[in-house]
Protein backbone atom coordinates (compact mmCIF):
# COMPACT_ATOMS: atom_id res chain seq x y z
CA UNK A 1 61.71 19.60 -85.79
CA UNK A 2 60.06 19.06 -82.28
CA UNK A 3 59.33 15.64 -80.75
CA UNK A 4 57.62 17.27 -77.42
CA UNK A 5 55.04 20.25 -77.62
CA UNK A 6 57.26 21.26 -73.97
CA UNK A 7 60.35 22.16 -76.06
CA UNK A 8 58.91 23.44 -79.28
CA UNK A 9 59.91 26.81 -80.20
CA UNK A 10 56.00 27.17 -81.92
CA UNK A 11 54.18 25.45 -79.02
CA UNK A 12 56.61 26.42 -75.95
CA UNK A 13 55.13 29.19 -75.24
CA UNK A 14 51.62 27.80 -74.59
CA UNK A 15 53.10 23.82 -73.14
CA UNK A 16 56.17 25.33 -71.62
CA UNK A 17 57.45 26.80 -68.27
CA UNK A 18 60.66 28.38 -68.57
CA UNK A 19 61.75 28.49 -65.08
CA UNK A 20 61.11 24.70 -64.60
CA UNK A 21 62.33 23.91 -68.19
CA UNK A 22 65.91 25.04 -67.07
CA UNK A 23 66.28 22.50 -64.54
CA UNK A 24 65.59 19.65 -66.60
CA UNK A 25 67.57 20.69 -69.80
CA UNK A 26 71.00 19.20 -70.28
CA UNK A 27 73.15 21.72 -69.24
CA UNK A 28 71.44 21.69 -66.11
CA UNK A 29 71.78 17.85 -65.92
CA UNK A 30 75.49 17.64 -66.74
CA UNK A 31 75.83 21.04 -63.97
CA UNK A 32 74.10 18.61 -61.37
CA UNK A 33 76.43 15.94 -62.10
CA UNK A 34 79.38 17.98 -62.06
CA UNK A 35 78.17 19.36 -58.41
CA UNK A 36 77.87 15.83 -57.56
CA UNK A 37 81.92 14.81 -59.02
CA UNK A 38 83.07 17.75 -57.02
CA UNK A 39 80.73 17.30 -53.51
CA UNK A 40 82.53 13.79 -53.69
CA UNK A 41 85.48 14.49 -53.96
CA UNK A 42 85.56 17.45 -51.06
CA UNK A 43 83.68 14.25 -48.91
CA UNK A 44 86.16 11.86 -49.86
CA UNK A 45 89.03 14.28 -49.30
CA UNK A 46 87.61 14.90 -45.54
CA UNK A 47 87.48 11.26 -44.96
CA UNK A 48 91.27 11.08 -45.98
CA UNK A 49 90.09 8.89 -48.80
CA UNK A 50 92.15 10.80 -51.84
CA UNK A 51 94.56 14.06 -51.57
CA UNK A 52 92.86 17.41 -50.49
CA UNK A 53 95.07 18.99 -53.35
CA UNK A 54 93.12 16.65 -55.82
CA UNK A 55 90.05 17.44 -54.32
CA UNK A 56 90.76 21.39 -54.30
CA UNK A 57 91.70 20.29 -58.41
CA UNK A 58 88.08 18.60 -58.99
CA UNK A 59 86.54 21.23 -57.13
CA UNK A 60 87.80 24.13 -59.07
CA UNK A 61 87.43 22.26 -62.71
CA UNK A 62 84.13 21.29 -62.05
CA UNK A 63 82.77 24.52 -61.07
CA UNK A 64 84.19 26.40 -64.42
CA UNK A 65 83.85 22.67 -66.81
CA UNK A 66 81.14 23.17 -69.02
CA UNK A 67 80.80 20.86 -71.67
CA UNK A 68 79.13 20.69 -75.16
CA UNK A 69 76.37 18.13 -74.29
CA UNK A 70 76.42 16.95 -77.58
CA UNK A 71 80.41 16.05 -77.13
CA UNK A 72 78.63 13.31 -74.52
CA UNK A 73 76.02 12.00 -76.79
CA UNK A 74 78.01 9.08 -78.30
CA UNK A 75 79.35 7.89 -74.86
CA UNK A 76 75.86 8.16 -73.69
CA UNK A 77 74.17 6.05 -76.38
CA UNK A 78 77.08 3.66 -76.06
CA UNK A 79 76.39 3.29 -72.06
CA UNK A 80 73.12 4.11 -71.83
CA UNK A 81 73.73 6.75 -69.25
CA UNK A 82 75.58 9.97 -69.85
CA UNK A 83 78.01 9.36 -66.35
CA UNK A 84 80.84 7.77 -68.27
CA UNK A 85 81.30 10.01 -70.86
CA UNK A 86 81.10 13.32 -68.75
CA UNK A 87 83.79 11.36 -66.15
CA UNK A 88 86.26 10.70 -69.03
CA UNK A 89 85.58 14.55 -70.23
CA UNK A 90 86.29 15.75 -66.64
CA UNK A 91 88.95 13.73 -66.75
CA UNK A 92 91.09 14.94 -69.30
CA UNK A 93 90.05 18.54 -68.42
CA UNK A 94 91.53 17.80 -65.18
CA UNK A 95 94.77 16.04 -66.47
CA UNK A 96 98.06 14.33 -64.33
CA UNK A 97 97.66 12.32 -61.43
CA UNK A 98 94.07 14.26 -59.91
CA UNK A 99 92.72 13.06 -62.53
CA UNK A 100 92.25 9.45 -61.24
CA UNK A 101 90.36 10.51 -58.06
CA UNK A 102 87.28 11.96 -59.95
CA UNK A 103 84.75 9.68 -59.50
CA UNK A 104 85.99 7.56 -56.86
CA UNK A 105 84.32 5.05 -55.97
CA UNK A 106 80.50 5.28 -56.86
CA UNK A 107 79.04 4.43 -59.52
CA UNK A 108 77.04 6.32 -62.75
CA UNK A 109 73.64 5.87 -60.36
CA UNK A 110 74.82 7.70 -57.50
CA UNK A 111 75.65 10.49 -59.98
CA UNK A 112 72.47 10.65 -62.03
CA UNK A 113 70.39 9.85 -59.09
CA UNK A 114 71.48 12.53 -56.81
CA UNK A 115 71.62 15.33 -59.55
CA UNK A 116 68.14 14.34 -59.89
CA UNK A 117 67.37 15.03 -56.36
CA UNK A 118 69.33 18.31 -56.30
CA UNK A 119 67.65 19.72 -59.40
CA UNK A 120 64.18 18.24 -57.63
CA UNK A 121 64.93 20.30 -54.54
CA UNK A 122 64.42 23.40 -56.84
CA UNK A 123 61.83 22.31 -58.75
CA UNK A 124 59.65 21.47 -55.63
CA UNK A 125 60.53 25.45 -54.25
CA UNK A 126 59.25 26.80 -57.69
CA UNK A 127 56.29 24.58 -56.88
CA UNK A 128 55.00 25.40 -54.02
CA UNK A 129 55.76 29.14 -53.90
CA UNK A 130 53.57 28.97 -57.33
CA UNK A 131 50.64 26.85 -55.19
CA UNK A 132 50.73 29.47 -52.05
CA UNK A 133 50.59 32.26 -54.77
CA UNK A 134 47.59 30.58 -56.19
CA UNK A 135 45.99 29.73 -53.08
CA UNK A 136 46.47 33.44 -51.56
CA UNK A 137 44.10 34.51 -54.89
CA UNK A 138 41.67 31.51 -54.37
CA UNK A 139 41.23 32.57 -50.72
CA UNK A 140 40.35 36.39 -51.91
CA UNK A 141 37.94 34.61 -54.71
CA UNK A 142 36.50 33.10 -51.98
CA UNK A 143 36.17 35.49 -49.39
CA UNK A 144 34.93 37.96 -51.83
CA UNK A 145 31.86 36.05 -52.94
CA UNK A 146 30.79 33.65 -50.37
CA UNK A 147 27.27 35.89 -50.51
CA UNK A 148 27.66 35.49 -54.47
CA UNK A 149 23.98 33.14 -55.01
CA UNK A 150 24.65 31.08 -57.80
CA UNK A 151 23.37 27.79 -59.25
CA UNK A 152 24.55 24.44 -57.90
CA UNK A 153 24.90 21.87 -60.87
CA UNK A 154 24.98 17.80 -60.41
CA UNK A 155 25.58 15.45 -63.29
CA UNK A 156 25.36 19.08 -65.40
CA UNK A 157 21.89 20.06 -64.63
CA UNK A 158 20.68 22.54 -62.01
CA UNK A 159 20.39 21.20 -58.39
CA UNK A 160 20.02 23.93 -55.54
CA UNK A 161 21.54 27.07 -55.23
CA UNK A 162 25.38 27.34 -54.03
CA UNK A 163 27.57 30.50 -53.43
CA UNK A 164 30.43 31.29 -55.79
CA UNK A 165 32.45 31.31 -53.07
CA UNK A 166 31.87 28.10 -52.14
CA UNK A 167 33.06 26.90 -55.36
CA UNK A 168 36.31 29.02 -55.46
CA UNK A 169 36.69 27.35 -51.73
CA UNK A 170 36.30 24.05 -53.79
CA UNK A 171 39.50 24.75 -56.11
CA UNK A 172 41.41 25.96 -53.28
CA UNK A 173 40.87 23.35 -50.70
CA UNK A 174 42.76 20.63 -52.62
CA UNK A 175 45.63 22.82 -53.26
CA UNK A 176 45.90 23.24 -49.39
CA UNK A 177 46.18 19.56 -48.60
CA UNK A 178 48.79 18.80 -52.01
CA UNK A 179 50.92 21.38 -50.70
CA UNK A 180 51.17 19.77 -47.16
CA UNK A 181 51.45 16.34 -49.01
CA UNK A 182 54.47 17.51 -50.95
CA UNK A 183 55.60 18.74 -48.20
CA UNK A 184 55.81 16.58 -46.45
CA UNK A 185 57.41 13.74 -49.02
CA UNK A 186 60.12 15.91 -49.50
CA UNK A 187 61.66 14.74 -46.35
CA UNK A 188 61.46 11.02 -47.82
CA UNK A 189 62.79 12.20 -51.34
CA UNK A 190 65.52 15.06 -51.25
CA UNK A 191 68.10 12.20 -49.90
CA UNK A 192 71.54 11.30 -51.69
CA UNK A 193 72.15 8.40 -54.01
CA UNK A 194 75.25 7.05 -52.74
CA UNK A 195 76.16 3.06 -53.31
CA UNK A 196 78.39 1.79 -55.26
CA UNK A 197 78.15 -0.81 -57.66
CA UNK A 198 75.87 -2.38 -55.96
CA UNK A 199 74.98 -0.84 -52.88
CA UNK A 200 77.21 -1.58 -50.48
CA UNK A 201 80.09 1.20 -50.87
CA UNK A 202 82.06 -1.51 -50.68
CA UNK A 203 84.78 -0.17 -52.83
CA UNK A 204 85.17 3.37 -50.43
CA UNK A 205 86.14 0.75 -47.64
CA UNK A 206 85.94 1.32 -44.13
CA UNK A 207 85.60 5.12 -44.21
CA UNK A 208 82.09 4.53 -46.66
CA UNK A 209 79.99 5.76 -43.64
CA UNK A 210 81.83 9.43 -42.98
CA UNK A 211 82.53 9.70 -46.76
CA UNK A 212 78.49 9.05 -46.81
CA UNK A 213 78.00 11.89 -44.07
CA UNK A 214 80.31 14.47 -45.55
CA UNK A 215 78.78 14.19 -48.63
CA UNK A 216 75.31 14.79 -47.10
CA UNK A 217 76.78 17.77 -45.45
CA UNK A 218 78.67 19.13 -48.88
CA UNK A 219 75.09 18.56 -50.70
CA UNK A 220 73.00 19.81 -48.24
CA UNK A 221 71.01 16.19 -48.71
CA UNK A 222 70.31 13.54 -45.87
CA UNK A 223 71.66 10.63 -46.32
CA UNK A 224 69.18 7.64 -46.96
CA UNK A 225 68.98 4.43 -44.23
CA UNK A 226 70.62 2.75 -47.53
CA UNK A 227 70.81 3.12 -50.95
CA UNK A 228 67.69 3.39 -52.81
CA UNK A 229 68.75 2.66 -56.31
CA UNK A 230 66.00 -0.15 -57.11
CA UNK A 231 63.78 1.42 -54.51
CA UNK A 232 61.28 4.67 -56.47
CA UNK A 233 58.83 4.36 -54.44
CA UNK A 234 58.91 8.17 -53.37
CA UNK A 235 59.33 9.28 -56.64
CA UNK A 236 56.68 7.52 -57.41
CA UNK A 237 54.72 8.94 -54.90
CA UNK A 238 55.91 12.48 -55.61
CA UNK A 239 54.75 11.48 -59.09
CA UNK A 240 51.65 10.81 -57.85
CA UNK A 241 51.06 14.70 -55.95
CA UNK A 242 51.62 15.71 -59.27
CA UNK A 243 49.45 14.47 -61.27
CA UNK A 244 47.01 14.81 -57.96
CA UNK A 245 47.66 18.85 -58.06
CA UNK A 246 47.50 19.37 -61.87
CA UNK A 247 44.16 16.70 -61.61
CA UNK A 248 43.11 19.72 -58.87
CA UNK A 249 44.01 22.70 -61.18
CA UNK A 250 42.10 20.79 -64.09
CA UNK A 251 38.74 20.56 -62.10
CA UNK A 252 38.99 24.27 -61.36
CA UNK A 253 39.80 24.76 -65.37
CA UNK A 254 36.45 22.14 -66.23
CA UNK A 255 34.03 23.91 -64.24
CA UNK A 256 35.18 27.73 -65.93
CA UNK A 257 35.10 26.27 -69.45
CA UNK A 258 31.80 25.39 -68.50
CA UNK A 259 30.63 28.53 -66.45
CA UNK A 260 32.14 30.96 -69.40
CA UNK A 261 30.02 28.90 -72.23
CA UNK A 262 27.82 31.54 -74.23
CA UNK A 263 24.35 30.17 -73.02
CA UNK A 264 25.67 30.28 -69.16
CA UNK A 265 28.45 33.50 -69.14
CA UNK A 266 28.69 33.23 -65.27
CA UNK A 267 32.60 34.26 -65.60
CA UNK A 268 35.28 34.93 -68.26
CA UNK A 269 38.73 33.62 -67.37
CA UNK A 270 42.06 34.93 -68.32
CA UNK A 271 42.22 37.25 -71.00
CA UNK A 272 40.66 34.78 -73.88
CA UNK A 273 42.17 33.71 -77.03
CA UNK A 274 40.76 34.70 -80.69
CA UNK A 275 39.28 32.97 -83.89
CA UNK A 276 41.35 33.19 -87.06
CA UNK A 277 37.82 33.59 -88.52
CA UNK A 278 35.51 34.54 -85.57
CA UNK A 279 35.78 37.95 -84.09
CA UNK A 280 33.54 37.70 -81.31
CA UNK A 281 34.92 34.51 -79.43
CA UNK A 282 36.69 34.75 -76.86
CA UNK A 283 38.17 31.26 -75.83
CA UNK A 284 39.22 30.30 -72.67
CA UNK A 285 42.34 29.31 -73.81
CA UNK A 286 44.16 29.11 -69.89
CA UNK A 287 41.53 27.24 -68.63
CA UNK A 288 41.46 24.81 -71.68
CA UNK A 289 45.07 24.33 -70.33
CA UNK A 290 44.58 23.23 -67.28
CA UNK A 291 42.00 20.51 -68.42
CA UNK A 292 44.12 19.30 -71.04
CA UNK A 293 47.43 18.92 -68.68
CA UNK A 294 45.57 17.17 -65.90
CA UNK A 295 44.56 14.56 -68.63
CA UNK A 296 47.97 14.64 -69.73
CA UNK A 297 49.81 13.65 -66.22
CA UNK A 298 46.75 11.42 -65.86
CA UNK A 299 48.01 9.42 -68.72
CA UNK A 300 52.07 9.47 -67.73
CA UNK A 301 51.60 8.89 -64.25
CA UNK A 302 50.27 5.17 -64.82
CA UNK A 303 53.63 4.87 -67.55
CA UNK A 304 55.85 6.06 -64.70
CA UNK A 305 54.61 4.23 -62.16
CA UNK A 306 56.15 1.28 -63.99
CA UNK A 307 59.59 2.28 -63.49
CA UNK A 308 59.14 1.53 -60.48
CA UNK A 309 60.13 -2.24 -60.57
CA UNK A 310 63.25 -3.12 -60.81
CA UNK A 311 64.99 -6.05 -61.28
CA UNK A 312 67.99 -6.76 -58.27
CA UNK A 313 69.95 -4.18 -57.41
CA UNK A 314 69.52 -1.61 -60.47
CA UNK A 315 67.46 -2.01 -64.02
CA UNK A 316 68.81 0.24 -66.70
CA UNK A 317 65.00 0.03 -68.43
CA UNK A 318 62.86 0.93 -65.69
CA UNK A 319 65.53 3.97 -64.54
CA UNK A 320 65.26 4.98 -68.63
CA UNK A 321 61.70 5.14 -68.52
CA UNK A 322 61.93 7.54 -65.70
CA UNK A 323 63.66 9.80 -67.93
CA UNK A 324 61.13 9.62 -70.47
CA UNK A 325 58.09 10.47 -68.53
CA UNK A 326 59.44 12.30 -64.87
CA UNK A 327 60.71 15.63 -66.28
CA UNK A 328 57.50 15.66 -68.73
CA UNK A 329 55.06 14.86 -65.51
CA UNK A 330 56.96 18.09 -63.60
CA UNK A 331 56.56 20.26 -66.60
CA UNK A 332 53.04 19.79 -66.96
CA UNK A 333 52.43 20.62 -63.13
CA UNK A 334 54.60 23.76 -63.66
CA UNK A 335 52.92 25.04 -66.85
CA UNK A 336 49.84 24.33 -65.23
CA UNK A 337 50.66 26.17 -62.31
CA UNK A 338 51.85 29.14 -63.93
CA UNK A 339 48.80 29.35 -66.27
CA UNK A 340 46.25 28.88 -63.13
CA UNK A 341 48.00 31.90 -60.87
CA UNK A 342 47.95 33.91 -63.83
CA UNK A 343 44.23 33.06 -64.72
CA UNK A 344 42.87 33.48 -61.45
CA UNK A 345 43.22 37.13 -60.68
CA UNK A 346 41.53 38.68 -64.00
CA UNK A 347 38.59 36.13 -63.66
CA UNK A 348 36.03 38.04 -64.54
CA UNK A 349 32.51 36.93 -62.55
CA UNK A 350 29.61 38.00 -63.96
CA UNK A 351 26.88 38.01 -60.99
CA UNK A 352 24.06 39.68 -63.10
CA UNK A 353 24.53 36.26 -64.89
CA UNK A 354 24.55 34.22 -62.52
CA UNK A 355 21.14 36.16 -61.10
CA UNK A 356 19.76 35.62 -64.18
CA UNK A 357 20.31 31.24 -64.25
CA UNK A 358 19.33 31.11 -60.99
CA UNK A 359 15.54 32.08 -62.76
CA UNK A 360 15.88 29.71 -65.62
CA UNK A 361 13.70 27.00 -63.95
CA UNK A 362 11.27 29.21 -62.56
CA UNK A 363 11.49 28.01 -59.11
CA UNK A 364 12.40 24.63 -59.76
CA UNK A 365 15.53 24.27 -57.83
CA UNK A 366 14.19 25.32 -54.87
CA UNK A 367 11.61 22.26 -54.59
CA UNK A 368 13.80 20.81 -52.32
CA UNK A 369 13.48 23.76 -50.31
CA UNK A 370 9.36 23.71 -50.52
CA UNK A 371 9.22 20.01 -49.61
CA UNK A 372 11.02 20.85 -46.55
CA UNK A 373 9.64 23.49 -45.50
CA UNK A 374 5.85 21.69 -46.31
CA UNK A 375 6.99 18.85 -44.52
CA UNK A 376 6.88 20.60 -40.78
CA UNK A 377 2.97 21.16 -41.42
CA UNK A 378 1.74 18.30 -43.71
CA UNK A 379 4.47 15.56 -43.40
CA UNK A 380 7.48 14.21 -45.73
CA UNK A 381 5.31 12.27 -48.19
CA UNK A 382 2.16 14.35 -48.45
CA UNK A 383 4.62 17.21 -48.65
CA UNK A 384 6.82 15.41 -51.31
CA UNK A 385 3.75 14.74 -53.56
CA UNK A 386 1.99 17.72 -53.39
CA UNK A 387 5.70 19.65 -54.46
CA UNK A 388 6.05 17.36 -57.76
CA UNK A 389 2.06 18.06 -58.09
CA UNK A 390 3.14 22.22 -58.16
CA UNK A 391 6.04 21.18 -60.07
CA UNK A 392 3.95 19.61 -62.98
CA UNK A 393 1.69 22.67 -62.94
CA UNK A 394 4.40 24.86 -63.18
CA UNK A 395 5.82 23.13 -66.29
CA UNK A 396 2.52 22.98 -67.76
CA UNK A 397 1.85 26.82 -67.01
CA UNK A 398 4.95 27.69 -67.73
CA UNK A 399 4.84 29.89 -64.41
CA UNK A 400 6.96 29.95 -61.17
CA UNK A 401 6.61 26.83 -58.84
CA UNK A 402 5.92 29.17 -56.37
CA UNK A 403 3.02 30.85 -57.85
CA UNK A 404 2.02 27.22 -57.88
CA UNK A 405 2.16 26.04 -54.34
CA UNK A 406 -0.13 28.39 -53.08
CA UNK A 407 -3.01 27.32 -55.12
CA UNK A 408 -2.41 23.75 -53.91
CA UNK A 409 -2.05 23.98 -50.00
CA UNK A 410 -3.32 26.55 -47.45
CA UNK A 411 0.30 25.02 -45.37
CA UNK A 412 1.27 28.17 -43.35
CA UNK A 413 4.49 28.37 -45.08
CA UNK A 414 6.19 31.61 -45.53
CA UNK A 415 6.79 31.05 -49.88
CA UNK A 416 8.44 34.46 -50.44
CA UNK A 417 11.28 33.04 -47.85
CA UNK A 418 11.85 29.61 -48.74
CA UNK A 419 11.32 30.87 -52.86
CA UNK A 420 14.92 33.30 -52.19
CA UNK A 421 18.00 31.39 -53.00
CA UNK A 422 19.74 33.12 -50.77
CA UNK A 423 18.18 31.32 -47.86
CA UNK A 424 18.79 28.17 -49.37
CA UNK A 425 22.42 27.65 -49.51
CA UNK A 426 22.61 25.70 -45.79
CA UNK A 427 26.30 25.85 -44.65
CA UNK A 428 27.80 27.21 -47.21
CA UNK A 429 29.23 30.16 -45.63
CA UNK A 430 30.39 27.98 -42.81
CA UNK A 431 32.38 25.98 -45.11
CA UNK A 432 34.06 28.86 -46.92
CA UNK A 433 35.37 30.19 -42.99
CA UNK A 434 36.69 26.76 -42.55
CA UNK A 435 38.61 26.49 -45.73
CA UNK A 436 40.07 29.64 -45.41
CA UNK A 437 41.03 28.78 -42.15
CA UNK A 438 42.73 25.81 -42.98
CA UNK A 439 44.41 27.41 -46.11
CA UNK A 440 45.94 30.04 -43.61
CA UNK A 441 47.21 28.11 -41.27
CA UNK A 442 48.91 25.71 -44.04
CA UNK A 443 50.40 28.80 -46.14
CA UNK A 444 51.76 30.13 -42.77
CA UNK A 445 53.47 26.74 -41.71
C-alpha cells in the first residue's frame, strides 16, 4: 500500500519522475549524509582538529557504508531525525579509536541540512536543463506560427484575433524569467549548514572558521555569513519558483485542454489517452497533468511556507514539516517538467480549425476593428453606435457584420481590409521577436 500517488508502483508512472525521485529517496538521503560525515572529517583533519589517519578511516568507510535504511528507522523515530542513528551505525562500522572522531563537533542539523543542499544542487541542474529543453521547443512553436491567425479569447468568449504564436510566446516567456529567478537564488541557497548545537561552532574551538572553509572547499558549497538553521527563508523562496514554474506549465496545460475540446479542435497535445469504454476520445492526458500539478504545489506551497518559523535557534516541527511537503513540491515541478518537454514537440495544431473559429461570429470580433477604422471619418461615438447598430443587424440576419456596415454608412472605409483577421492582430509579431529574443539571450547565459 501507497500513501503518495509520487511513489506508487500503479500511479508512478503518471505522478512520478524517476530521475528526481532518486535524489529524494532514502538511500540517497543517508548517501548525502554520509558525504557530509566524511567532507567533515577531511575539513577537520586539515584544520589539525582530529588525526588525518582517522580522517583517511571515515573517508574510506563512508564512501563503501551503505546501510539498510530500515536498520535506522527506530533510532529515527526515537530522535526524530535519522543523524543519530546513522552516526552510531558509522560508528561501529568504523570501530577502535577513529571511531570517536565521526561526527565531531556539529550537530544532526548541519548533517541533514547540508545533504539537503547537496542533493538540491542536483535537483536544480535536472531542472533547468529540463526548462531550456522546453523553452528551445516553445521558441520553434513560436517562431513557426507567429502568422498562424487564430482567435483571441477573454473571460472564455471570443475577443479579437491573436496569432498562435503569440500564445506559444505566452507559455514560454514565464519560463524565461523562472529560470533566471532560480538562477539566480541558487547563489543564496546551495550554502553549507555548519553550527553546532546552537550556532556558534563553539565546540570546534578556535579553528571553527578554517574547519568552516575547508569544508566549503571539500563540498564544493559556500559557506553561509552564519548558520542558517532557524533561517528558510531561501528555501522558502526556492519553494516559491516552484510552485511559480509548475503554476507557468499549468497555464500552458489550461489553455490546450481547452483549445483540443471537440467543439474547438484548434490542437491535439501529446499523444492522448483512451476510454475504457469510448473509442474515439482521445484525452489530453499530459496536459491534464500539468493543470492538476500546478494546483497541487499551489496547495503545498502555502503548508511549507509555514516551516518557515522557527522558534530560537532550531524547531524540530517546523524542520519536520519541511520534510513532509519540500521533496513532494520538487517532484511535482519535475514530473511536470518532464510531461511538458515531452508534450510540446508532437502538439499537433490544427490551423484549418482555427480558420474555421475565426468565422464562427460572422464578423463579430472584428467590431473593434470597424469602430476604429469608422472612427477616422465619422468620429468615436457616432462610429461606436453605428458598429453595435450593424452588429444587431447581423445577429438578426444572421449574416456577416460586414455585409452589414455597408448598408449603414457610405464611410470611405476599405471593409474587405479591416474584415481580414490577419490585419488585425496589432503587435503581435513584434512581441513574438522580443520574446524570442529575450529567451535566447537567457538560455545562452
Amino acid at each position: 500500500m501507497t500513501i503518495s500517488p509520487f511513489d506508487s508502483a500503479l500511479l508512478g508512472d503518471l505522478f512520478s519522475d524517476p530521475e528526481i525521485a532518486a535524489l529524494f529517496d532514502d538511500k540517497a538521503q543517508i548517501a548525502s549524509m554520509l558525504l557530509f560525515e566524511s567532507a567533515l572529517a577531511a575539513a577537520e583533519a586539515r584544520a589539525g582538529v582530529i588525526p588525518t589517519e582517522s580522517a583517511t578511516r571515515i573517508a574510506d568507510v563512508c564512501r563503501e557504508f551503505t546501510p539498510d535504511p530500515a536498520s535506522l528507522a527506530a533510532g529515527t523515530a526515537s530522535a526524530g531525525v535519522p543523524v543519530p542513528a546513522l552516526v552510531k551505525a558509522l560508528k561501529a562500522e568504523i570501530g577502535g579509536d577513529d571511531a570517536r572522531y565521526v561526527h565531531f563537533g556539529v550537530t544532526s542539523q548541519d548533517v541533514v541540512d547540508t545533504g539537503l543542499v547537496l542533493r538540491l544542487r542536483d535537483a536544480i541542474g535536472i531542472i533547468r536543463r529540463r526548462i531550456r529543453k522546453l523553452a528551445k521547443a516553445l521558441s520553434v512553436l513560436a517562431d513557426s506560427h507567429r502568422t498562424t491567425i487564430m482567435i483571441g479569447r477573454t473571460r472564455s468568449q471570443q475577443a479579437v484575433p491573436t496569432t498562435f504564436g503569440l500564445k506559444a510566446a505566452g507559455w514560454l516567456a514565464p519560463l524565461v524569467r523562472i529560470d533566471r529567478r532560480i538562477d539566480s537564488l541558487s547563489h543564496d541557497l546551495l550554502r553549507i549548514s555548519f553550527g553546532g548545537a546552537a550556532g556558534t561552532l563553539a565546540s570546534i574551538g578556535a579553528k571553527a572558521g578554517e574547519v568552516e572553509s575547508n569544508l566549503a572547499e571539500e563540498l564544493e558549497l559556500p559557506a553561509s555569513d552564519m548558520p542558517w538553521h532557524a533561517q528558510r527563508d531561501v528555501l522558502v523562496d526556492f519553494a516559491a519558483q516552484l510552485t511559480a514554474l509548475t503554476g507557468a506549465l499549468g497555464k500552458m496545460g489550461q489553455d490546450l485542454v481547452l483549445l483540443a475540446q471537440s467543439e474547438i479542435a484548434e490542437v491535439q497535445p501529446g499523444k492522448g489517452g483512451g476510454s475504457s469504454t469510448m473509442p474515439h476520445k482521445s484525452n489530453p492526458v499530459q496536459a491534464e497533468m500539468l493543470v492538476t500539478l500546478a494546483r497541487f504545489n499551489a496547495g503545498q506551497i502555502g503548508v511549507f511556507s509555514q516551516s518557515q518559523i522557527h522558534d530560537h535557534e532550531r524547531s524540530g516541527s517546523s524542520w519536520l514539516l519541511e520534510w513532509l511537503t519540500l521533496p513532494q513540491i520538487i517532484m511535482a515541478a519535475g514530473t511536470a517538467l518532464a510531461q511538458a518537454v515531452d508534450m510540446v514537440p508532437a502538439l499537433k495544431v490544427n490551423k484549418d480549425r482555427m480558420a474555421e473559429n475565426l468565422d464562427l461570429s460572422r464578423g463579430a470580433m472584428l467590431a473593434e476593428a470597424a469602430t476604429f477604422a469608422l472612427a477616422d471619418h465619422i468620429g468615436r461615438d457616432a462610429a461606436d453606435k453605428l458598429v453595435k447598430e450593424a452588429v444587431a443587424q447581423s445577429a438578426a440576419n444572421v449574416s456577416n457584420l460586414f455585409d452589414e456596415l455597408p448598408k449603414l454608412t457610405d464611410a470611405p472605409v476599405d471593409w474587405a481590409h479591416v474584415r481580414n483577421p490577419a490585419n488585425y492582430v496589432g503587435q503581435a509579431d513584434v512581441f513574438v521577436d522580443r520574446v524570442l529574443s529575450t529567451a535566447k539571450r537567457g538560455l545562452r547565459d
